[in-house]
N, C-alpha and C. Protein backbone atom coordinates (compact mmCIF):
# COMPACT_ATOMS: atom_id res chain seq x y z
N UNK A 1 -41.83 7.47 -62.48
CA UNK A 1 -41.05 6.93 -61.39
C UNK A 1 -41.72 5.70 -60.79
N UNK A 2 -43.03 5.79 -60.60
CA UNK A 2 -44.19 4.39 -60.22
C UNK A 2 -43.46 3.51 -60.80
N UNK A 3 -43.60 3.35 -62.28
CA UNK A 3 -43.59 2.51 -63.57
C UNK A 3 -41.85 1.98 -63.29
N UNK A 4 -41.08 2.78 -62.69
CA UNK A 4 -39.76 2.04 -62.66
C UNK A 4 -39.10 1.09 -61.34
N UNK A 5 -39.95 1.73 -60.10
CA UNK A 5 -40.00 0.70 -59.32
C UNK A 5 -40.04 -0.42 -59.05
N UNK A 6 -41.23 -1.03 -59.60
CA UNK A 6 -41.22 -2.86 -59.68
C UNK A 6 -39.80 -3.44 -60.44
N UNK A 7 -39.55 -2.32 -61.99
CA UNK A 7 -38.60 -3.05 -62.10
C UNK A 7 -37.37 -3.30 -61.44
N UNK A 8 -37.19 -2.38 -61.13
CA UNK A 8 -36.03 -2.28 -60.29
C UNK A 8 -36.16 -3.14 -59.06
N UNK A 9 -36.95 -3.27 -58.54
CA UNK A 9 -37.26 -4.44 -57.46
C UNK A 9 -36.92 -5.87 -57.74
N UNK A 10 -37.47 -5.86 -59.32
CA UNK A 10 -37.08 -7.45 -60.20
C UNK A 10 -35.95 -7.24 -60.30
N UNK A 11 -35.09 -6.45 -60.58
CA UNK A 11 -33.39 -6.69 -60.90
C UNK A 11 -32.70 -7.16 -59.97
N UNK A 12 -32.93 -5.81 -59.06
CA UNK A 12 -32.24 -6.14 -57.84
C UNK A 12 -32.82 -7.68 -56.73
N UNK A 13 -33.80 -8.32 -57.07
CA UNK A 13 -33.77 -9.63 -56.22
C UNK A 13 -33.10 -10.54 -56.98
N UNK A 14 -33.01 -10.00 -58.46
CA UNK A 14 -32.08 -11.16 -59.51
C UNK A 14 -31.07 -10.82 -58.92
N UNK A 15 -30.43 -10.07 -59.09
CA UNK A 15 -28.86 -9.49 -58.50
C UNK A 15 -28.71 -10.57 -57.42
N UNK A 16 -29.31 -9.95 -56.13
CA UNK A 16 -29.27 -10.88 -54.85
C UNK A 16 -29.12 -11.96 -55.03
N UNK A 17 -30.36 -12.99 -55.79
CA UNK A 17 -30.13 -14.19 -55.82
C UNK A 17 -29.16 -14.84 -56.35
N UNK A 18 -28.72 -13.83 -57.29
CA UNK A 18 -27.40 -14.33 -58.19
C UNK A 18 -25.77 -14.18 -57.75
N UNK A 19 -25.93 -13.53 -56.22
CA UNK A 19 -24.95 -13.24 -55.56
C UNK A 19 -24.37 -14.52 -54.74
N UNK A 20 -25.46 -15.53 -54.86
CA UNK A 20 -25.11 -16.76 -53.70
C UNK A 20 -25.05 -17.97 -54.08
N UNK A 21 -25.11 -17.55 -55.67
CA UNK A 21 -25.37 -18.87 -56.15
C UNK A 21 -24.13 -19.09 -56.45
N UNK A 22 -23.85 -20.45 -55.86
CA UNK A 22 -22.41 -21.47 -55.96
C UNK A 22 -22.85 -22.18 -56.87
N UNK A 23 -21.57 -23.27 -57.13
CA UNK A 23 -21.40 -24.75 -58.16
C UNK A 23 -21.47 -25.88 -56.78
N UNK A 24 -22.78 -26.56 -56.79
CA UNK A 24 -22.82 -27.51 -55.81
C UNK A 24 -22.33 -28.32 -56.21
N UNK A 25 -21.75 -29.31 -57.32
CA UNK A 25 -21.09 -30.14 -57.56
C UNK A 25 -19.43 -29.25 -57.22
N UNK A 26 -19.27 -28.40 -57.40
CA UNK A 26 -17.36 -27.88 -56.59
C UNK A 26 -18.05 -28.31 -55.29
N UNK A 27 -18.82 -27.60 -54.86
CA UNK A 27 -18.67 -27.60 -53.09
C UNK A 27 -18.89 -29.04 -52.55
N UNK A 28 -19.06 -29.86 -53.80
CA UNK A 28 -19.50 -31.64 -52.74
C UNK A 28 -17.87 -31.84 -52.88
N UNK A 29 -17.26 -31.51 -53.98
CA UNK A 29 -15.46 -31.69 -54.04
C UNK A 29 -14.99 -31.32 -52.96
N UNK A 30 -15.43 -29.89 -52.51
CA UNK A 30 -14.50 -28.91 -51.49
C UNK A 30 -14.91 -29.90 -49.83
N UNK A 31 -16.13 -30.45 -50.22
CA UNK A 31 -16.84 -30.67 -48.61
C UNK A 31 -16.15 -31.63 -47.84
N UNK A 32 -15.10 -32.50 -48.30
CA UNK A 32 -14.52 -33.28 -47.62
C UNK A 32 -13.38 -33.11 -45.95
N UNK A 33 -12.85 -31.81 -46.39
CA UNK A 33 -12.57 -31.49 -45.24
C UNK A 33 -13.70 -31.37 -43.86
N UNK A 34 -14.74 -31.07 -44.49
CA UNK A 34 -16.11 -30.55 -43.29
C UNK A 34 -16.57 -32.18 -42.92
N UNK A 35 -15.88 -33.24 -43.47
CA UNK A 35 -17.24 -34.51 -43.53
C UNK A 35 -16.79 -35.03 -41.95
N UNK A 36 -15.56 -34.95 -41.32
CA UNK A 36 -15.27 -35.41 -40.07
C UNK A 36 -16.36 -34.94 -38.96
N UNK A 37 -16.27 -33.99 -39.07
CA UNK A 37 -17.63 -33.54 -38.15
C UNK A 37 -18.94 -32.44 -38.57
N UNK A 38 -18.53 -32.58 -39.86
CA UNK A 38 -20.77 -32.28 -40.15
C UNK A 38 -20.95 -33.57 -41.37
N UNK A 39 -20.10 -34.85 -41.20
CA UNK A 39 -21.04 -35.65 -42.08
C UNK A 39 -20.62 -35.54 -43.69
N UNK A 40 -20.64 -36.75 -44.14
CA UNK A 40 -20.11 -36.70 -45.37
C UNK A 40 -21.66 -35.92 -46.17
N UNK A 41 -22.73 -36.13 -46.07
CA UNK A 41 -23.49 -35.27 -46.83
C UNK A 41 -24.41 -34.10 -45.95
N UNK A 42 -23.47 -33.67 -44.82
CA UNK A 42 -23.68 -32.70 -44.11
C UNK A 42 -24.96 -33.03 -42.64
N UNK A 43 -24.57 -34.37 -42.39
CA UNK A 43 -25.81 -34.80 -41.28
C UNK A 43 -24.33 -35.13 -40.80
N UNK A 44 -24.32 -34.34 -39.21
CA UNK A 44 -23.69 -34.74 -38.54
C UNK A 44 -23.30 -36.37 -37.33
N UNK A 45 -22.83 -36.85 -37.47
CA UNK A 45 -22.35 -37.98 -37.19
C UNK A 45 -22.51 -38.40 -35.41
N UNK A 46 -22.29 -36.82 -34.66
CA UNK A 46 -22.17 -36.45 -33.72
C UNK A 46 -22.79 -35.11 -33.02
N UNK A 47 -23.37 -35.17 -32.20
CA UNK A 47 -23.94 -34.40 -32.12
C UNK A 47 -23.80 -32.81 -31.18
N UNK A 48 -22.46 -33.12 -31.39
CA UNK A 48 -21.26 -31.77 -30.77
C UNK A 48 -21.61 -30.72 -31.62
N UNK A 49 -21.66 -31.46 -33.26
CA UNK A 49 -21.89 -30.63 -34.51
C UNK A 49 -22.98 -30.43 -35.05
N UNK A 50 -22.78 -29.17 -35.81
CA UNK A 50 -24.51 -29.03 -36.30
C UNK A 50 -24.61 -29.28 -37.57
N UNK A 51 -25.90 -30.00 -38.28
CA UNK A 51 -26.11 -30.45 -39.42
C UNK A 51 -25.91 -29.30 -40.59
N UNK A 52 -25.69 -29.40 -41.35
CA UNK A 52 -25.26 -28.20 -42.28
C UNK A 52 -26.24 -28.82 -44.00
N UNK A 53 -26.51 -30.30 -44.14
CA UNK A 53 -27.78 -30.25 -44.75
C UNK A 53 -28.93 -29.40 -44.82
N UNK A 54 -29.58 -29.09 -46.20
CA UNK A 54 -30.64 -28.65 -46.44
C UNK A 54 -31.16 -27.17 -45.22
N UNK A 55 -29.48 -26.33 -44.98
CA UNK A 55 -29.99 -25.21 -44.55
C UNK A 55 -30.15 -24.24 -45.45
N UNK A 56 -30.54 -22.79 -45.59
CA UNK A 56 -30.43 -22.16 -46.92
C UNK A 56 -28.95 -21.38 -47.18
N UNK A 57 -28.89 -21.37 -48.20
CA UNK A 57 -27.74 -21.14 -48.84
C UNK A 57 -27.36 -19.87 -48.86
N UNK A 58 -28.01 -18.56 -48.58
CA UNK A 58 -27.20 -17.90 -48.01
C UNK A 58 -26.84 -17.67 -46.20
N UNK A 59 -27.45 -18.51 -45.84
CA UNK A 59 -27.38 -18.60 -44.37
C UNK A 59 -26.05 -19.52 -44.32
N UNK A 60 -25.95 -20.56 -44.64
CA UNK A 60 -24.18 -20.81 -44.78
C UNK A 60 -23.08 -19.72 -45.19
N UNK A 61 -23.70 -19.05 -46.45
CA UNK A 61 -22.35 -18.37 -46.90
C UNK A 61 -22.04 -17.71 -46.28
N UNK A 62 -22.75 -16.56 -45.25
CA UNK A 62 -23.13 -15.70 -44.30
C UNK A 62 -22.04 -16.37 -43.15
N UNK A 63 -21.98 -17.75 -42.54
CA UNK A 63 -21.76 -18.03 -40.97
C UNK A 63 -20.45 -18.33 -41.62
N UNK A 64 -20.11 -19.21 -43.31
CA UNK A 64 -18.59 -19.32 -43.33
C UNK A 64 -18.03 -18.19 -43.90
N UNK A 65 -18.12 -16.73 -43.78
CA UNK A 65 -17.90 -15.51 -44.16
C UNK A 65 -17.66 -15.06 -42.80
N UNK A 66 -18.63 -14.89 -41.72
CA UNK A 66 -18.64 -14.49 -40.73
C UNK A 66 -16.73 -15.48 -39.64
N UNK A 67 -17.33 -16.50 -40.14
CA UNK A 67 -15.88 -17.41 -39.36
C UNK A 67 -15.09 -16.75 -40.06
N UNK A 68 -14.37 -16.88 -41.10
CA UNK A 68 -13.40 -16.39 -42.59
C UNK A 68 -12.78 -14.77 -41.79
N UNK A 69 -13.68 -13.56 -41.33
CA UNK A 69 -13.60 -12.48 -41.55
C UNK A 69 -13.09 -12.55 -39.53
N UNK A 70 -13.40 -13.43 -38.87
CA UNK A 70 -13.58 -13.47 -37.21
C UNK A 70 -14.94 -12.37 -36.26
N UNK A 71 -15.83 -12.06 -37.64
CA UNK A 71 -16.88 -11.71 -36.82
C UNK A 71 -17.86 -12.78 -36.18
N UNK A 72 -17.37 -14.16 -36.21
CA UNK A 72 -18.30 -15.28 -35.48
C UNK A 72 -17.24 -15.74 -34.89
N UNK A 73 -16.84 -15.83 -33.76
CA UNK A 73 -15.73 -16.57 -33.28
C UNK A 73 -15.66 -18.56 -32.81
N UNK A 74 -14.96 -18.97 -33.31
CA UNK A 74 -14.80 -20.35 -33.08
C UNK A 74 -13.28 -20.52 -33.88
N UNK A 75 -12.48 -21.04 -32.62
CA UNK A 75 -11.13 -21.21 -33.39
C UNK A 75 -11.01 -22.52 -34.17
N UNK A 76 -11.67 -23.12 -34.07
CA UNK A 76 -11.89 -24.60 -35.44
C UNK A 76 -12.43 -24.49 -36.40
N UNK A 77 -12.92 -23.68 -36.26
CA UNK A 77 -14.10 -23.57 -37.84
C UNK A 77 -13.08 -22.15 -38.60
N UNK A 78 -12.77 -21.34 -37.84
CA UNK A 78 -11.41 -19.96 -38.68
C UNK A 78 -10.50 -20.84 -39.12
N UNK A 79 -9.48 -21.75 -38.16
CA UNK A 79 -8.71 -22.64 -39.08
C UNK A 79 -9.21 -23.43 -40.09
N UNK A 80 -10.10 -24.25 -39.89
CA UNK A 80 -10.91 -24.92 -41.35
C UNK A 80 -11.45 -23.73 -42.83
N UNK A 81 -11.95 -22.43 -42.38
CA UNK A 81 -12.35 -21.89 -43.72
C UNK A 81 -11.33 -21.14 -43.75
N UNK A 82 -10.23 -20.40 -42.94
CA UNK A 82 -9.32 -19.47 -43.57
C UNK A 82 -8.84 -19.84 -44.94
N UNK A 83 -8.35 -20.40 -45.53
CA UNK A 83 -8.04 -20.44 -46.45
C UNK A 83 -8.98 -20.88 -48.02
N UNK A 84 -10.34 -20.64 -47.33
CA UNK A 84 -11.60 -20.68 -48.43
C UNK A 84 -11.09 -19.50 -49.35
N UNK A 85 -11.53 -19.50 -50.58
CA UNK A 85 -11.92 -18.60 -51.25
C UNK A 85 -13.60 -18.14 -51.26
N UNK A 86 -13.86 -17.05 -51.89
CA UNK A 86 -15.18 -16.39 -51.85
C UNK A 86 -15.96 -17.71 -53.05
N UNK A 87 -15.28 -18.00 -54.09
CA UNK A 87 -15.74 -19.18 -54.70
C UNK A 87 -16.33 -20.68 -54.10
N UNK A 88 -15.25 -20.56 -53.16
CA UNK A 88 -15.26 -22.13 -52.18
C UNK A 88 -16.17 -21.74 -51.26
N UNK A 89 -16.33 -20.59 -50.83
CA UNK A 89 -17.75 -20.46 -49.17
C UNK A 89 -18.98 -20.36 -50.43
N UNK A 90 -19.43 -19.82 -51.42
CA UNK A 90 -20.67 -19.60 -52.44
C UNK A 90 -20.82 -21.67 -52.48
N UNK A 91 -19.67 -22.05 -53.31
CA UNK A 91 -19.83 -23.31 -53.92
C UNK A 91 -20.52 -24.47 -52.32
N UNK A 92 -19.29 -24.13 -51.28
CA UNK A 92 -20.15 -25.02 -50.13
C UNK A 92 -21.44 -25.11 -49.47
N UNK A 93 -21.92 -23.46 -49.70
CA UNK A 93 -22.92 -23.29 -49.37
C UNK A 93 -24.23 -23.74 -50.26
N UNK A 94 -23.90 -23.91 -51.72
CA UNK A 94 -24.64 -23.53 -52.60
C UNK A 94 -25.07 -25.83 -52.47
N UNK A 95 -24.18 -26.72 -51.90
CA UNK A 95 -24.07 -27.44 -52.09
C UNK A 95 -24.45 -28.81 -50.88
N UNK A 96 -24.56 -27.79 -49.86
CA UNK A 96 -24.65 -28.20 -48.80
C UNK A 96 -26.99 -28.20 -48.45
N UNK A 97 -26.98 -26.72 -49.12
CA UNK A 97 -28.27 -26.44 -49.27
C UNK A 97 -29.10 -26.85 -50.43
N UNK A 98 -28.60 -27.72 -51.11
CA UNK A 98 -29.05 -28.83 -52.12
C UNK A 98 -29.46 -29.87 -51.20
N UNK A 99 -28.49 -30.31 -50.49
CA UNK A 99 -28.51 -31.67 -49.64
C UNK A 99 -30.28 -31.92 -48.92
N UNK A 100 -31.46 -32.50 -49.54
CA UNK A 100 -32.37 -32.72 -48.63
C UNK A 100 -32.38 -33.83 -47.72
């Protein structure tokens, strides 16, 4: 049982990591709606908004999941991702957290 632990520790952080990984080239496609106010490469323009560059990538997928589902409330940001797919919040996130 020792001997099967680690592995299983290695799978399952593959699993995880492999759960968030988007197509950052889709999500620079998808990002145009977001560029009015977080910035065409996610540095906000203004500072109402928050930079969405080089944060980590499941910490985006997480806050546009959380908007998507209304467990984060903001009625601009639910109208902007409602109609994401689970593909489109992975890919933005995955693309946004490229951005250094």
């Amino acid at each position: 049982m020792k001997k099967l632990l680690p592995i299983v520790a290695v799978l399952a952080s593959f699993v995880t990591s492999q759960a968030f990984a988007g197509d950052a080239t889709a999500g620079k496609a998808k990002s145009a709606q977001c560029a009015a106010c977080h910035g065409v490469t996610g540095i906000s323009p203004m500072g109402l908004y928050p930079n969405l560059a080089g944060q980590k990538e499941q910490y985006l997928a997480k806050q546009l999941s959380d908007f998507r589902s209304g467990a984060r409330k903001d009625p601009t940001m639910q109208a902007m991702v409602a109609a994401l797919s689970d593909d489109d919040v992975a890919n933005l996130a995955a693309f946004y957290s490229s951005v250094k």
